[in-house]
C-alpha atoms as a PDB file:
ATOM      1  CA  UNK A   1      64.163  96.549 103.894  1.00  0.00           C
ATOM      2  CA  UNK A   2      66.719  93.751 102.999  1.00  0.00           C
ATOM      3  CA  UNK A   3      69.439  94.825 100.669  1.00  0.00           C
ATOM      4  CA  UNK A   4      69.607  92.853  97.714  1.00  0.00           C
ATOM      5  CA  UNK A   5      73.727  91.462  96.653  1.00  0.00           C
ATOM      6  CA  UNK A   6      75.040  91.874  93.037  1.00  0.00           C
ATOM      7  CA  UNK A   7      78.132  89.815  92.638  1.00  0.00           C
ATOM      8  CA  UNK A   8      80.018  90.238  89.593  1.00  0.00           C
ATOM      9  CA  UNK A   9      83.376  89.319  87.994  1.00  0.00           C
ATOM     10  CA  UNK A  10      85.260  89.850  85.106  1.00  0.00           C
ATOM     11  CA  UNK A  11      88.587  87.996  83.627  1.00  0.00           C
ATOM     12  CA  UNK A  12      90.488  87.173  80.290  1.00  0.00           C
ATOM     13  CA  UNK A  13      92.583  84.641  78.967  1.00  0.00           C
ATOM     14  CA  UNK A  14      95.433  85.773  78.046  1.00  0.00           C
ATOM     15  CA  UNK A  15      95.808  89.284  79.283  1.00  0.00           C
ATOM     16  CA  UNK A  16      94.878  90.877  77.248  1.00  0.00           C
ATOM     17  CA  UNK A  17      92.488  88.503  75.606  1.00  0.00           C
ATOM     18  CA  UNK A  18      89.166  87.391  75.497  1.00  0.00           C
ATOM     19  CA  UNK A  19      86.550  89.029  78.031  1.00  0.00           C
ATOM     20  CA  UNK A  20      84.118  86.824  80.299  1.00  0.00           C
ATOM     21  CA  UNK A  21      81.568  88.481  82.832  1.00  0.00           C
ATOM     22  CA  UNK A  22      79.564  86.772  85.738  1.00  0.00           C
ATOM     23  CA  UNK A  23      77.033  88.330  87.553  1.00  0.00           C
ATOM     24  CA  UNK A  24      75.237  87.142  90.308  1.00  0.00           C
ATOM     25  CA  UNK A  25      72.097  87.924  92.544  1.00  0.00           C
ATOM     26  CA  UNK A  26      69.442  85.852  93.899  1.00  0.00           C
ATOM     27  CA  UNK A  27      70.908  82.489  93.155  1.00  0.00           C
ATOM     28  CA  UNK A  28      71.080  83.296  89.676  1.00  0.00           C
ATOM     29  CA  UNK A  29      73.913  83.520  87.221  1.00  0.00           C
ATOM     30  CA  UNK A  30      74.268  85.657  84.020  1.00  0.00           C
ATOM     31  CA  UNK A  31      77.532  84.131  82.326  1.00  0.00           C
ATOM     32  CA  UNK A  32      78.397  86.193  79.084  1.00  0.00           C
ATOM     33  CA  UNK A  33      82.137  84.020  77.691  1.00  0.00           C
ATOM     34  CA  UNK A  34      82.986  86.170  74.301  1.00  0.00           C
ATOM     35  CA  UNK A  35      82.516  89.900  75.963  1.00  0.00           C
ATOM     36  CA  UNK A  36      84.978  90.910  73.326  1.00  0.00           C
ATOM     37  CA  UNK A  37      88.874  91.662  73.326  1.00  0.00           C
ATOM     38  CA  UNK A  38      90.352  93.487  76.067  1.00  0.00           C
ATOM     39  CA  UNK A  39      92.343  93.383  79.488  1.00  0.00           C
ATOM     40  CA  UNK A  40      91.485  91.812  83.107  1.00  0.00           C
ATOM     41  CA  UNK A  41      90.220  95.351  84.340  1.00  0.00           C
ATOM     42  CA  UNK A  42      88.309  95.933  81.059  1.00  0.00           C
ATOM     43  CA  UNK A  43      86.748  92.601  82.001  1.00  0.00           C
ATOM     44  CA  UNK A  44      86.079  93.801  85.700  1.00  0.00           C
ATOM     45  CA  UNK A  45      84.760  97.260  84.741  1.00  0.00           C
ATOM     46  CA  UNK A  46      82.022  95.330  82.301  1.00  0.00           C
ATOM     47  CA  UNK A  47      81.164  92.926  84.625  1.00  0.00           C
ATOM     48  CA  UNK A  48      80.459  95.856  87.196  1.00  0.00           C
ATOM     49  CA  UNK A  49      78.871  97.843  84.509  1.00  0.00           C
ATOM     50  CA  UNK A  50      76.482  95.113  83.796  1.00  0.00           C
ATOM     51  CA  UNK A  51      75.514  94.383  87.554  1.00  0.00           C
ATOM     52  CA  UNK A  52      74.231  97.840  88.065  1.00  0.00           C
ATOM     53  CA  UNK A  53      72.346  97.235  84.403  1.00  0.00           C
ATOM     54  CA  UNK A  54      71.036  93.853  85.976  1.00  0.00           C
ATOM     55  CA  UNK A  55      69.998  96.192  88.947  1.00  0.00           C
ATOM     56  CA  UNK A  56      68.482  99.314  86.697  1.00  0.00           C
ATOM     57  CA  UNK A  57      66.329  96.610  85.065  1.00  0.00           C
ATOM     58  CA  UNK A  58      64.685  94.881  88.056  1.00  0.00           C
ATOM     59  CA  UNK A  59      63.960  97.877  89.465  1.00  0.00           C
ATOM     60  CA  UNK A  60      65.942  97.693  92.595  1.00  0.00           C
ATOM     61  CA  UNK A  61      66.269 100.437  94.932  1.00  0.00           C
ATOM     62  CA  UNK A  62      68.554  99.009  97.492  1.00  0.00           C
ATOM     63  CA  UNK A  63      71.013  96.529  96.363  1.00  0.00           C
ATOM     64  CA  UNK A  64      74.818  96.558  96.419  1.00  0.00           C
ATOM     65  CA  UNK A  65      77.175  96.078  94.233  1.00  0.00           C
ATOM     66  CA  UNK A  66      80.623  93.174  95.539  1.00  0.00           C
ATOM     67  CA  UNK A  67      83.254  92.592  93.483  1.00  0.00           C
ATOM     68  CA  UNK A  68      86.929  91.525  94.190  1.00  0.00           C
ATOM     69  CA  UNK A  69      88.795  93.750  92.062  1.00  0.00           C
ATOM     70  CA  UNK A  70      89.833  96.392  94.401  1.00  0.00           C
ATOM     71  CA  UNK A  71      90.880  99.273  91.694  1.00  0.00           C
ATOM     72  CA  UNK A  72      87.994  98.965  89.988  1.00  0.00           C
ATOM     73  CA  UNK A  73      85.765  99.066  93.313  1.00  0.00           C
ATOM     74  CA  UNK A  74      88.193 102.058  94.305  1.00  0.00           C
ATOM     75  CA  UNK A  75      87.464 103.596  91.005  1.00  0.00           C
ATOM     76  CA  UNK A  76      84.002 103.522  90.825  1.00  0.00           C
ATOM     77  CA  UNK A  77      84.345 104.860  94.663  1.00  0.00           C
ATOM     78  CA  UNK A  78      86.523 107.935  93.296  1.00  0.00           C
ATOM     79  CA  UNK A  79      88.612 106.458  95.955  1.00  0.00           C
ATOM     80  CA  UNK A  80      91.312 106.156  93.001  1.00  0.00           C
ATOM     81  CA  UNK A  81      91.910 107.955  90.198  1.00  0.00           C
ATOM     82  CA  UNK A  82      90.274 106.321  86.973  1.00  0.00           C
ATOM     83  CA  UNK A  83      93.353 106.095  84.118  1.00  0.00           C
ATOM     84  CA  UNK A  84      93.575 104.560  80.272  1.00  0.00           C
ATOM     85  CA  UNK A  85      90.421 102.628  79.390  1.00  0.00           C
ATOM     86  CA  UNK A  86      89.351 102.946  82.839  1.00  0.00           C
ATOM     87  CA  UNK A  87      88.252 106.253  82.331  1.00  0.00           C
ATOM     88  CA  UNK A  88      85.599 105.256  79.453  1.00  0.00           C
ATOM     89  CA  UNK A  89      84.180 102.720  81.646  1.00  0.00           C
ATOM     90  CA  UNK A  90      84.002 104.909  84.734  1.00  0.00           C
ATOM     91  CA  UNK A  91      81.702 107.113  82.656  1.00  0.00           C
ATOM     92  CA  UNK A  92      79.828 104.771  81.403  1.00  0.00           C
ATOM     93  CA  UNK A  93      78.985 103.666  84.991  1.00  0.00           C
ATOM     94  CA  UNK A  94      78.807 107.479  86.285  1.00  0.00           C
ATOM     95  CA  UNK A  95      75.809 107.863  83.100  1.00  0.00           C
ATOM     96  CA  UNK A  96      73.895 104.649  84.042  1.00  0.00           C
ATOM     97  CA  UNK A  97      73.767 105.384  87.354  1.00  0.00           C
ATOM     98  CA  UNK A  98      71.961 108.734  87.089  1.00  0.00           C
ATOM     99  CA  UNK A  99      71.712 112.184  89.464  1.00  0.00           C
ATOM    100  CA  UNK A 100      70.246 109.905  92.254  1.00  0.00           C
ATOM    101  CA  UNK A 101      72.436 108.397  95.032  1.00  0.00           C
ATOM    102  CA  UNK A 102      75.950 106.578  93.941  1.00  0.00           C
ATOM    103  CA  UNK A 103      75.571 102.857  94.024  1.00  0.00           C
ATOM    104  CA  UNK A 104      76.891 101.222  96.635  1.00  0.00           C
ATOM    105  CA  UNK A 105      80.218  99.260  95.770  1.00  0.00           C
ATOM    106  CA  UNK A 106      82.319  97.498  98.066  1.00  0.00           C
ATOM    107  CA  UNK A 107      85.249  94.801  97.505  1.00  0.00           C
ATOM    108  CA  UNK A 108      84.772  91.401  98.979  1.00  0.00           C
ATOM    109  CA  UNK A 109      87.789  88.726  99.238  1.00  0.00           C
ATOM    110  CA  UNK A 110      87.664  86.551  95.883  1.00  0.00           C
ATOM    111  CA  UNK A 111      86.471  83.536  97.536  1.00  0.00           C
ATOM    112  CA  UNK A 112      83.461  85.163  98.893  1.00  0.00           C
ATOM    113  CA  UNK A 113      82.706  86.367  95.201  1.00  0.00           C
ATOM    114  CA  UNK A 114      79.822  84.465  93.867  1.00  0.00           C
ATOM    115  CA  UNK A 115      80.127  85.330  90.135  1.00  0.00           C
ATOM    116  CA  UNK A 116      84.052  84.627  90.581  1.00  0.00           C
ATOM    117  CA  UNK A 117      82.804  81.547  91.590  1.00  0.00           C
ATOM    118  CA  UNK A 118      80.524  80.868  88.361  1.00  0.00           C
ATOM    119  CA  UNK A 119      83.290  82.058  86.321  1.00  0.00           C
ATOM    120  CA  UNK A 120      85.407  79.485  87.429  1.00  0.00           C
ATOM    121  CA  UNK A 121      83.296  76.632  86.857  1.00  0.00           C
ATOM    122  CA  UNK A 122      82.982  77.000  83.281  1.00  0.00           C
ATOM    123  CA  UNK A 123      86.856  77.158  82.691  1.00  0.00           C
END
């Protein structure tokens, strides 16, 4: 069975600032600009957050989740300690994803990050 890619991507301007989110699977991009006030890793940790939503609703069973930011990959690991904010968000993704197996999230290099990518283009 394939395993289906979530890209996602979070940023502000200034940081802190306003949040945007990108995530993307299948070709597809879900672009939210105003995601409220906050910093560059409250950005990443609701752009991750909302990738493994994307994934809860379609149902998947076998998808991974690629993002650049490495803390907040390494967070969501438990590779690295969760601190400040981070620590809300970590639970919030710890609660969505349930008793079942931990999602799958792994770091890819910013150029290879498809919702990065979408992000960009609407600066």
């Amino acid at each position: 069975m394939r395993r289906i890619k979530i890209y996602f991507d979070g940023g502000c301007r200034p940081n802190p600032g306003k949040m945007e989110t990108a995530v993307v699977t299948g070709g597809a991009a879900v672009v939210v600009r105003d995601a409220g006030i906050g910093s560059s890793m409250d950005a990443e940790w609701l752009a991750l957050i909302a990738a493994l939503r994307l994934a809860r609703d379609m149902e998947l069973a076998n998808f991974i989740l690629l993002g650049d930011a490495a803390a907040v990959v390494e967070q969501a690991n438990g590779a690295l300690r969760a601190r400040g904010s981070a620590v809300e968000h970590l639970a919030t993704f710890r609660m969505l994803a349930g008793d079942g197996p931990a999602p799958l999230v792994r770091h890819v290099r910013r150029t290879q990050n498809l919702a990065g990518i979408a992000l960009a283009r609407g600066r």
